[in-house]
Protein backbone atom coordinates (compact mmCIF):
# COMPACT_ATOMS: atom_id res chain seq x y z
CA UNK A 1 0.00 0.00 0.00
CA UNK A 2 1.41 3.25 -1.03
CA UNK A 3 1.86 5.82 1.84
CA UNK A 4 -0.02 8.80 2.34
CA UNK A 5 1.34 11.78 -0.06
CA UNK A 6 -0.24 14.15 1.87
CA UNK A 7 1.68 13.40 4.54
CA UNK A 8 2.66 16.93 5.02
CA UNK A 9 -0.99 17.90 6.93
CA UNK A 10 0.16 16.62 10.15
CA UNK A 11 3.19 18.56 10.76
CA UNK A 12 2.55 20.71 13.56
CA UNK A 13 4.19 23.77 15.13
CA UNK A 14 7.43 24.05 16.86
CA UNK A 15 5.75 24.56 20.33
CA UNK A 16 3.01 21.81 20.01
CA UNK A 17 6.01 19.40 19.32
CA UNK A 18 7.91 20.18 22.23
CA UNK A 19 4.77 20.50 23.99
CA UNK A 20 4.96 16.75 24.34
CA UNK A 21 8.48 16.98 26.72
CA UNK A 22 7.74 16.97 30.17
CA UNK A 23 9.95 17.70 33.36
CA UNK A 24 12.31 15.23 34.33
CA UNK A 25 12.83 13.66 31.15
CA UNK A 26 16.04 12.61 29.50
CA UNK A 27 16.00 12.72 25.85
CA UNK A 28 18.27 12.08 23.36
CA UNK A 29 19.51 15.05 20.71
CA UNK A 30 20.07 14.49 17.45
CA UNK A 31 23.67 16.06 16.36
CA UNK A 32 26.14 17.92 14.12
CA UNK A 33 24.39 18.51 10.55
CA UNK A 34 21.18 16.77 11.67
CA UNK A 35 21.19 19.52 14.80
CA UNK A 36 17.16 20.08 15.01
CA UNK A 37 17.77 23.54 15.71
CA UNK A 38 14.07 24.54 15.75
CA UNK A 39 12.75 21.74 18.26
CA UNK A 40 15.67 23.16 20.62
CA UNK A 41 14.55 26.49 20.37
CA UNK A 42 11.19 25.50 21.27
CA UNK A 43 12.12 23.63 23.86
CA UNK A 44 13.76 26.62 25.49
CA UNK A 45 10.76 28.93 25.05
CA UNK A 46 8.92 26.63 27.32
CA UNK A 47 9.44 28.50 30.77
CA UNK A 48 7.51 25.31 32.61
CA UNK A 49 10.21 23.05 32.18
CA UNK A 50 12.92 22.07 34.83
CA UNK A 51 15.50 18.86 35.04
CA UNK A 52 15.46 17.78 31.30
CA UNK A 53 18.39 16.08 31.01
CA UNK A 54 19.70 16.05 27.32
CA UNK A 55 22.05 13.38 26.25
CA UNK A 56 23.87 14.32 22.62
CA UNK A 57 27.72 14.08 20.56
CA UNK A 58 28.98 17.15 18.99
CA UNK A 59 25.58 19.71 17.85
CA UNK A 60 26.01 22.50 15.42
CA UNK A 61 24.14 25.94 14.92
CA UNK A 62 22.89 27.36 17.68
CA UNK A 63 22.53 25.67 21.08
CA UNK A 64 20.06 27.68 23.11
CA UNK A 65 19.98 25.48 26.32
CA UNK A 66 23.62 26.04 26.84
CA UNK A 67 23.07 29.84 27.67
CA UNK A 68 23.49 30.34 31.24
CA UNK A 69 19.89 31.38 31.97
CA UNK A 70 19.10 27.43 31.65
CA UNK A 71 21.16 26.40 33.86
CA UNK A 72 18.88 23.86 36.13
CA UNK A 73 16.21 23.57 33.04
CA UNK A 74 18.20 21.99 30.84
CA UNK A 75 21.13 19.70 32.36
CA UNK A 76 23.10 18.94 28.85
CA UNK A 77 25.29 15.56 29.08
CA UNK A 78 28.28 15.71 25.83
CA UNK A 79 29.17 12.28 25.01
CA UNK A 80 31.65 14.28 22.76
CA UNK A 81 32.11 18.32 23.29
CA UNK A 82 31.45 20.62 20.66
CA UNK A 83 32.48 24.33 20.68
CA UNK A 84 29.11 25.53 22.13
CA UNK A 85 29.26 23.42 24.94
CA UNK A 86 32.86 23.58 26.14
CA UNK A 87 32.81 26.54 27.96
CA UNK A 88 29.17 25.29 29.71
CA UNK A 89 31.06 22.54 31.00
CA UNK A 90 34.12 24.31 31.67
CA UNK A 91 31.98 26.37 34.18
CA UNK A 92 30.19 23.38 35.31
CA UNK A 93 26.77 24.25 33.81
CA UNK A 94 26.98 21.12 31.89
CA UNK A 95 28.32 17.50 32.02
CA UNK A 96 30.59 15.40 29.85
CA UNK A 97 30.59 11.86 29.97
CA UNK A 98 34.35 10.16 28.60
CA UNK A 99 32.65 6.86 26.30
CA UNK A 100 34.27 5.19 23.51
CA UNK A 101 32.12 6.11 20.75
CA UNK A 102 31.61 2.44 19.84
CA UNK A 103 30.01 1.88 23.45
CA UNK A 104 27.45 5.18 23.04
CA UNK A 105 24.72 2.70 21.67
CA UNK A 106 24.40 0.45 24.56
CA UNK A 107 24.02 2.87 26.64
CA UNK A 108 20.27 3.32 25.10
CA UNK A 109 19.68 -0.06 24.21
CA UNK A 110 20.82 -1.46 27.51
CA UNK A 111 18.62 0.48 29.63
CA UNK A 112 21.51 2.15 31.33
CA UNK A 113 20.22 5.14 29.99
CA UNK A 114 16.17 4.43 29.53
CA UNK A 115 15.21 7.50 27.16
CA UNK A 116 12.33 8.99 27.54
CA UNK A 117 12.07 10.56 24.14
CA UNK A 118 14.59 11.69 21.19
CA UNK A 119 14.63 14.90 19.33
CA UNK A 120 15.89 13.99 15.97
CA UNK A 121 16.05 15.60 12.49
CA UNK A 122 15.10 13.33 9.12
CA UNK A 123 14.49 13.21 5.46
CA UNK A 124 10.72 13.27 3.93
CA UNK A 125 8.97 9.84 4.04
CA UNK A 126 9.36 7.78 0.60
CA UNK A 127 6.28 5.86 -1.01
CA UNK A 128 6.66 3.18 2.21
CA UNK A 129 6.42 5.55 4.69
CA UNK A 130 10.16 5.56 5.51
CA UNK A 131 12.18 7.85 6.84
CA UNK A 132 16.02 8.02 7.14
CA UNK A 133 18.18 9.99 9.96
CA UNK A 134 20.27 11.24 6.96
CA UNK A 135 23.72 12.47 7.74
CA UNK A 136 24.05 11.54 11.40
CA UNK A 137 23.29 7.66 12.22
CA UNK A 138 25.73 7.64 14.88
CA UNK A 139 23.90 6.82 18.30
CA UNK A 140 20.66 8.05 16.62
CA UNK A 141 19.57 5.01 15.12
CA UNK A 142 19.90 3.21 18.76
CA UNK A 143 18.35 6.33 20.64
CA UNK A 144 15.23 6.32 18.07
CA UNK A 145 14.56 2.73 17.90
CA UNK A 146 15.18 3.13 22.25
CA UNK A 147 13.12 5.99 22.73
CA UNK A 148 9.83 6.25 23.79
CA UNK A 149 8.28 9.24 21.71
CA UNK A 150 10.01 10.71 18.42
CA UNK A 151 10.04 14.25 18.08
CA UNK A 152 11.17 14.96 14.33
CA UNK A 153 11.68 18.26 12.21
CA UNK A 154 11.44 16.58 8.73
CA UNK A 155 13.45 18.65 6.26
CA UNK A 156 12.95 18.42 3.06
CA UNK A 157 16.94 19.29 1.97
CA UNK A 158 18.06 16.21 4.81
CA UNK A 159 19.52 13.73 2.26
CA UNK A 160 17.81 10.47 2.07
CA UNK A 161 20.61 8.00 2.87
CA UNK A 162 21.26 4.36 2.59
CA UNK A 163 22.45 2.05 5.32
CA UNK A 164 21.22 1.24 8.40
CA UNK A 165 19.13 4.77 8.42
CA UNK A 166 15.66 4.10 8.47
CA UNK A 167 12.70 5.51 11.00
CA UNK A 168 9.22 4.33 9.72
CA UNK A 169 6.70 7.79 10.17
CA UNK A 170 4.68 6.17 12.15
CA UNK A 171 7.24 5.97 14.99
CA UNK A 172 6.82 10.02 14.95
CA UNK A 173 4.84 10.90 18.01
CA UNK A 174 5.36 14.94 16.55
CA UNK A 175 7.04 16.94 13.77
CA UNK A 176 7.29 19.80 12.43
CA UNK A 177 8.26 20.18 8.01
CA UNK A 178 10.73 22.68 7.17
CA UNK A 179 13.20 23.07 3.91
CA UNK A 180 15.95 24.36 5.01
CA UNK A 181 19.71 23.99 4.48
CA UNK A 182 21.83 21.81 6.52
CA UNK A 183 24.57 23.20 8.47
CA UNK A 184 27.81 23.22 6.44
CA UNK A 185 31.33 22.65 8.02
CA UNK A 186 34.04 24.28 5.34
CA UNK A 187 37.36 23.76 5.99
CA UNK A 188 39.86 26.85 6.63
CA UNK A 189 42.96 27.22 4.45
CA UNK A 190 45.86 24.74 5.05
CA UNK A 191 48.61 25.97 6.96
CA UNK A 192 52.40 24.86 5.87
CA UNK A 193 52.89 22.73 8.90
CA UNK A 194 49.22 20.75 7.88
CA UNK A 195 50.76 20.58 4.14
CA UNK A 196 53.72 18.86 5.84
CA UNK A 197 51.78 16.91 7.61
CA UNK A 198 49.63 15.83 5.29
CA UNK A 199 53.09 14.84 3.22
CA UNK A 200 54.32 12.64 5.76
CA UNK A 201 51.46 10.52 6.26
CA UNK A 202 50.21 10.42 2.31
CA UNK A 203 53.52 8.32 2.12
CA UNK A 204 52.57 6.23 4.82
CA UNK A 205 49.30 4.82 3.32
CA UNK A 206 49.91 2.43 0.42
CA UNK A 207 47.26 0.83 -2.26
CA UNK A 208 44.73 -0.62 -1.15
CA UNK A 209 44.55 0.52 2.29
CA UNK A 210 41.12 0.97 4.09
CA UNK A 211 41.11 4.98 5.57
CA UNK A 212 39.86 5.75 9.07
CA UNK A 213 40.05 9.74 9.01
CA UNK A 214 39.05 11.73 11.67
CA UNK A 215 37.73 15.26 12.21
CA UNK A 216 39.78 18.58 11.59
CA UNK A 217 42.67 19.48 9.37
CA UNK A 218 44.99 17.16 8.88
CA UNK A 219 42.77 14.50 7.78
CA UNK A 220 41.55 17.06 5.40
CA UNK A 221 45.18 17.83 4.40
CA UNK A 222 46.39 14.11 3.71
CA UNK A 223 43.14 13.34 1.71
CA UNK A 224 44.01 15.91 -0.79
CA UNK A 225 47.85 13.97 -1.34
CA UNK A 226 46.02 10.13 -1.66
CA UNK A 227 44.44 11.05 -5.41
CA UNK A 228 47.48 8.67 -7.14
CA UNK A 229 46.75 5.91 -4.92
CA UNK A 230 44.48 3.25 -5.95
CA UNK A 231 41.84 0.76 -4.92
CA UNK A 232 41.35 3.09 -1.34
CA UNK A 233 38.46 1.58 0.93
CA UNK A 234 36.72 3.95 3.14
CA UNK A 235 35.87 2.46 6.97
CA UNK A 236 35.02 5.16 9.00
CA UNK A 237 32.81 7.19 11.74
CA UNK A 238 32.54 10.11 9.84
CA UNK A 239 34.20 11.31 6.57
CA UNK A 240 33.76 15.21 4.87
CA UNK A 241 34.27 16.60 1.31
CA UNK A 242 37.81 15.35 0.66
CA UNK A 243 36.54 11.45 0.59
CA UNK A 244 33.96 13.08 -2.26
CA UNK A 245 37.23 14.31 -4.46
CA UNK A 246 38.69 10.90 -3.89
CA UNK A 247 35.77 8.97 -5.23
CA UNK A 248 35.48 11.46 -8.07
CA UNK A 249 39.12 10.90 -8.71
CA UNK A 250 38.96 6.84 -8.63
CA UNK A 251 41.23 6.58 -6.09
CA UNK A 252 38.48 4.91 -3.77
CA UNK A 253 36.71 2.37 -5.22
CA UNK A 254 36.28 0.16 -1.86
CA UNK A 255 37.08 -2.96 -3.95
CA UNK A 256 39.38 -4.78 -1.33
CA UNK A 257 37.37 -4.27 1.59
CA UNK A 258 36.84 -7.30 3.25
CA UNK A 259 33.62 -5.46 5.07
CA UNK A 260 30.97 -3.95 2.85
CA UNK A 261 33.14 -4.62 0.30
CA UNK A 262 32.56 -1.99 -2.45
CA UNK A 263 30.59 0.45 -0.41
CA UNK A 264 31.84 3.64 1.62
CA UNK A 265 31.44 3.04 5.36
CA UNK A 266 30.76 5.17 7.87
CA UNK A 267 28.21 6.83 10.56
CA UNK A 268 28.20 10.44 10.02
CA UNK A 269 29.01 13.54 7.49
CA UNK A 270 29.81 17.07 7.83
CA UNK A 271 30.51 19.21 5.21
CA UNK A 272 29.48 21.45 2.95
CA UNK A 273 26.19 21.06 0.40
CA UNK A 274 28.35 19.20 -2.16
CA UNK A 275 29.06 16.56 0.62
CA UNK A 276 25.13 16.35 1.30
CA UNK A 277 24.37 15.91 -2.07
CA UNK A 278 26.78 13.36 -2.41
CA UNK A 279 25.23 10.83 -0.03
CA UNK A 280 21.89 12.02 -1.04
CA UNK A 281 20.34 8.66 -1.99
CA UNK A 282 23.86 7.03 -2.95
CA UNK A 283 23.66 3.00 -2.55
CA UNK A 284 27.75 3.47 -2.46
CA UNK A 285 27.40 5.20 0.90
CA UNK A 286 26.21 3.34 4.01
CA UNK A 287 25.47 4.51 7.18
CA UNK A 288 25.24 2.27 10.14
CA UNK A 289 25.25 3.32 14.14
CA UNK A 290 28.75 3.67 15.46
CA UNK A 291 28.49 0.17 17.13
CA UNK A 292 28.87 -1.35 13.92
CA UNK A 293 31.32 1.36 12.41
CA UNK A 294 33.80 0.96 15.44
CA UNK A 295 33.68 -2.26 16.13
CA UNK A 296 37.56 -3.89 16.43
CA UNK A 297 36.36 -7.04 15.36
CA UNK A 298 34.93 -5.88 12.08
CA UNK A 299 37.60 -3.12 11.73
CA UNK A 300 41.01 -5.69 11.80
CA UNK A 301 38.98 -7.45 9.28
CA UNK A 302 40.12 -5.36 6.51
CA UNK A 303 43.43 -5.21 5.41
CA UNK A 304 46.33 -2.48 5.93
CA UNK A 305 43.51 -0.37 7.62
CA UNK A 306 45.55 3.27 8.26
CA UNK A 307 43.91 4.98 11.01
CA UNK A 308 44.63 8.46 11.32
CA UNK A 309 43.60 10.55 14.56
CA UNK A 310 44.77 13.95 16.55
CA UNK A 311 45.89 14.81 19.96
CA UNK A 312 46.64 17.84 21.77
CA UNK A 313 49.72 16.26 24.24
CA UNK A 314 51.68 13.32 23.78
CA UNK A 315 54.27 12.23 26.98
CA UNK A 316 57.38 10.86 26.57
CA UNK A 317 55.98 7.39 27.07
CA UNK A 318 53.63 7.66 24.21
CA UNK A 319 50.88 8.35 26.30
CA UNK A 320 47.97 10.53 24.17
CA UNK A 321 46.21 13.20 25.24
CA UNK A 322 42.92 13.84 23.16
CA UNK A 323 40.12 15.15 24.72
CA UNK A 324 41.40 17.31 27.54
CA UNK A 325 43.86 20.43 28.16
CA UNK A 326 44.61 19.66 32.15
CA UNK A 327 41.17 19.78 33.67
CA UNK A 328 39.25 21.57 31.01
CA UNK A 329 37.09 19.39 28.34
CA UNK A 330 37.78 20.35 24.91
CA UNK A 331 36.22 17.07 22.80
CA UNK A 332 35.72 13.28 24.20
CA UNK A 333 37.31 9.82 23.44
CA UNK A 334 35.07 9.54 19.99
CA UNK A 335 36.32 6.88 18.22
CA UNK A 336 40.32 7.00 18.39
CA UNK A 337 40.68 3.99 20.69
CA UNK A 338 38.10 2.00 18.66
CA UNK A 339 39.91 2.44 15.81
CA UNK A 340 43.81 2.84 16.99
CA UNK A 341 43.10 -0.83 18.25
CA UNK A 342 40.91 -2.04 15.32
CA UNK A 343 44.14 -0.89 12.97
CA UNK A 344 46.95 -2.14 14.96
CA UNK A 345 44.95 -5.62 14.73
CA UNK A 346 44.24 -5.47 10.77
CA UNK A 347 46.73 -7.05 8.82
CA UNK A 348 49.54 -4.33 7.72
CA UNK A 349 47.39 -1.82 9.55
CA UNK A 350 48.72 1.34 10.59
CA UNK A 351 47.65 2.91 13.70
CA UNK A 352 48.51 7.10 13.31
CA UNK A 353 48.65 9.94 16.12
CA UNK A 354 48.94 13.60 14.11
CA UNK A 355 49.67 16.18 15.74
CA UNK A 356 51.98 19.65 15.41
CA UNK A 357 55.04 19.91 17.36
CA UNK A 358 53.99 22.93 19.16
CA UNK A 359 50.78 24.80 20.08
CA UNK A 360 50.15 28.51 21.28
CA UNK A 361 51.92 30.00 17.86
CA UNK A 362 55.27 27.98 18.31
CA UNK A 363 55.50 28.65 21.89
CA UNK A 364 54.64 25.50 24.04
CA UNK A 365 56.08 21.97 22.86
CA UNK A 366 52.62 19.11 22.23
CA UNK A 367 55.47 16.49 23.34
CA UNK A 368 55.86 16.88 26.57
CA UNK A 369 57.97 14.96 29.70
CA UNK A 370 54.53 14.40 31.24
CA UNK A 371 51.49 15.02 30.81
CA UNK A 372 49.75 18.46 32.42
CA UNK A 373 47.68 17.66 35.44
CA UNK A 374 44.17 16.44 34.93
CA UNK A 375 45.11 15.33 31.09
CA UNK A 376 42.72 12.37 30.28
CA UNK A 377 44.78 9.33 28.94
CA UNK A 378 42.56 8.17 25.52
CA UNK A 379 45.12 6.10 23.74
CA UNK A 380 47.40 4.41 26.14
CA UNK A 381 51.07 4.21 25.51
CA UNK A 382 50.26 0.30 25.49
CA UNK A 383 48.02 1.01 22.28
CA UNK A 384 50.49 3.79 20.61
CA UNK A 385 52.35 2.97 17.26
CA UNK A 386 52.97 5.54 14.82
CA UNK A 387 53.09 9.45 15.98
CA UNK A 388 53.46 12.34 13.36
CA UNK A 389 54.71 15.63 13.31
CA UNK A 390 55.54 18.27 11.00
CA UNK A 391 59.25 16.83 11.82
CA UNK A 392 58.65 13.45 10.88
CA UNK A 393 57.33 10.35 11.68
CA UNK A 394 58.01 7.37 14.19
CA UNK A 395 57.00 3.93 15.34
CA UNK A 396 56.84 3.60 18.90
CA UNK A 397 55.44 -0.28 19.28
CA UNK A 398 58.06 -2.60 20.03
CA UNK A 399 60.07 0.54 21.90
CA UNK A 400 61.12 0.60 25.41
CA UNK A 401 60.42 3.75 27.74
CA UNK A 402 63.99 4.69 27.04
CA UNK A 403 63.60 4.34 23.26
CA UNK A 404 60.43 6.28 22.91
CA UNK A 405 61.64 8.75 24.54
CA UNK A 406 64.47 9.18 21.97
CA UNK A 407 61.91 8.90 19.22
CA UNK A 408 60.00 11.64 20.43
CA UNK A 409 62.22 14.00 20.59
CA UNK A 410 63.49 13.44 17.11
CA UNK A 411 60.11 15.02 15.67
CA UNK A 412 59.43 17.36 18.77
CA UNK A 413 59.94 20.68 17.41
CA UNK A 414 64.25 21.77 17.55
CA UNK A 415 63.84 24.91 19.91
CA UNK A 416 62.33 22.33 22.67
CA UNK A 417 64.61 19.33 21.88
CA UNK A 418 67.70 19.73 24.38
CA UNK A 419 64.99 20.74 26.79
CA UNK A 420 63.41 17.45 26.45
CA UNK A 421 66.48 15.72 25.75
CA UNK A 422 67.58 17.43 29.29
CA UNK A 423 64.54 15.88 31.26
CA UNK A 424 64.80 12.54 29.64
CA UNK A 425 68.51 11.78 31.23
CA UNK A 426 67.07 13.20 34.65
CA UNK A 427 64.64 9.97 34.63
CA UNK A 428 65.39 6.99 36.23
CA UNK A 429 63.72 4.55 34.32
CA UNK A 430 64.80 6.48 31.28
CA UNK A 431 68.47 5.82 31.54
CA UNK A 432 69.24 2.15 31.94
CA UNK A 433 71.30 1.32 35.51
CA UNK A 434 70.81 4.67 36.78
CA UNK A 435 70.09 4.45 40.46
């Protein structure tokens, strides 16, 4: 039976579908490009509400329930900190919660977390009354199919993807119909030291490698060096507009993938419109929730998987810093562990830290002799194999303390090298038979 085309009728306002949150309840939020940005604005006009808690990753546009005149309404829990919510937490008007990304689903299909509704954002309903969740499947798709009631904003510019991404209409207990444009993410001009970068680890990845890239600028920059390579696979959480020039190119064709073997992988997009319109009912692209997307075991499936993540700090032991500068929250664990141990397990993998040498315009050193106080740990020095720099690259598995050390401070940046050089001999275990 074909579905109702005049679907449409039913949408409602704004305010009569957040009329159907109550006090108390915890909710799920759908995030970055598939921010409902409407439904939270709604939600904040109601003056009657008090303890919602509001579970979400990274949201983009504007976040009206982190504005200090909330505080106590609207108790927002980051399972990954975007910009709009880092100083909220910072001053304790909001919560984080450190999660592998890989682990996020459970938390909704478990019970641990027993949601009481989520706020999501989704493309129109086709002939069979299906819905998809479009650019963000993530913890979504777990969070929907958890939740209680669905509160939707069905845009008719979401793109309708393929994947694990469907929400049948009838789950909608509200929604509102807009046609807007997504929120676009467009990368700022590379810098020399992320053209460097970019260098270094372009040489690294060989043909037929599966790519793990994630957010920010140096992914960005070593995309744009990978278009002689051939027969790339894509295995990812989230991928932006340089994966589209790849495909385009024929440098990714996914044809060696052992998993979804000629399809792009991954469980979320952010980009510009071009990127959109890319997925925008591709059967080359699937989406699946980030369960599935970081999962080790199906990860070290593929072969010579190249994993390529960022940190702010890295110690002299190899321990990584990612999420954290001392005590203040700046993103989350994400995915890096998921897949830093997924490609150190896949045949010729290649597990990658990026990162520049130095941070405050040249004046503070990234490698450090420890660690600053309150630094989370989110890759272990136990998990740690290759770390870039601007100055090179190096391979710490297999190293002792002594030896990693010494490898660090070959690509640390030269004006803090003696420095570090200096502390490493002033550390016991460091220097072998010094007592």
């Amino acid at each position: 039976m074909t579905f109702d085309p005049d679907w449409r009728t039913r949408a409602v306002s704004p305010e009569a579908a957040a009329a159907h949150v109550q006090s108390g309840m915890k909710i799920f939020v759908h995030g970055a490009a598939a921010t409902p940005t409407p439904l939270l604005q709604a939600l904040c006009w109601r003056r009657d509400l008090e303890n919602v808690r509001l579970y979400h990753l990274h949201l983009s546009g504007e976040i009206p329930f982190a504005a200090p005149e909330h505080q106590g309404r609207f108790i927002s829990i980051s399972l990954f900190v975007g910009e709009a919510l880092r100083r909220p937490v910072e001053e304790g008007r909001a919560d984080f919660m450190p999660i592998f990304l890989a682990d996020i689903p459970r938390l909704f299909t478990s019970g641990t977390v027993s949601l009481d509704a989520a706020i999501v954002q989704l493309s129109p309903p086709d002939r069979h009354g299906l819905c998809t969740l479009g650019t963000s499947v993530d913890a979504a798709k777990p969070a929907a199919d958890s939740a209680r009631l669905i509160i939707a904003e069905i845009n008719d510019q979401m793109p309708r993807t393929h994947g694990n991404t469907v929400l049948p209409f009838d789950r909608i207990t509200a929604f509102l119909h807009t046609d807007r444009p997504l929120i676009e993410h467009l990368p700022a001009p590379e810098t020399e030291i992320e053209s460097r970068m970019g260098e270094i680890i372009a040489g690294l990845i060989e043909d037929g490698a599966t790519l793990q890239m994630g957010v920010g600028s140096i992914p960005n920059a070593v995309a744009k060096r990978l278009h002689h390579k051939h027969d790339l696979g894509i295995h990812t959480e989230m991928f932006s507009d340089p994966v589209v020039d790849l495909v385009e190119s024929g440098a990714v064709t996914n044809r060696l993938k052992k998993v979804h073997p000629g399809r792009l992988v991954t469980s979320f997009v952010s980009g510009s419109r071009r990127l959109f319109d890319f997925v925008h009912d591709n059967p080359k692209v699937e989406f699946h929730p980030c369960d599935r997307t970081n999962d080790t075991a199906l990860i070290r499936q593929n072969d010579k998987v190249v994993a390529i993540n960022s940190a702010l700090q890295i110690d002299l032991t190899g321990q990584i810093c990612a999420d954290s500068l001392g005590h203040k929250i700046y993103s989350g664990i994400g995915g890096q562990m998921d897949f830093i141990h997924g490609a150190s397990l896949s045949r010729d993998g290649k597990p990658i830290i990026a990162l520049p040498a130095t941070a405050a315009k040249g004046t503070v050193s990234r490698i450090v002799p420890e660690l600053k106080p309150g630094s989370g740990v989110v890759t272990t020095r136990g998990h740690v194999h290759w770390v870039v720099t601007e100055f090179g690259a190096v391979n710490l598995h297999g190293q002792t303390l002594r030896e990693r050390g010494q490898a660090l401070i070959s690509i640390a940046h030269p004006d803090f090298r003696a420095e570090l050089s200096k502390t490493l001999t002033g550390i016991r275990h460091f220097v072998p038979g010094r007592q």
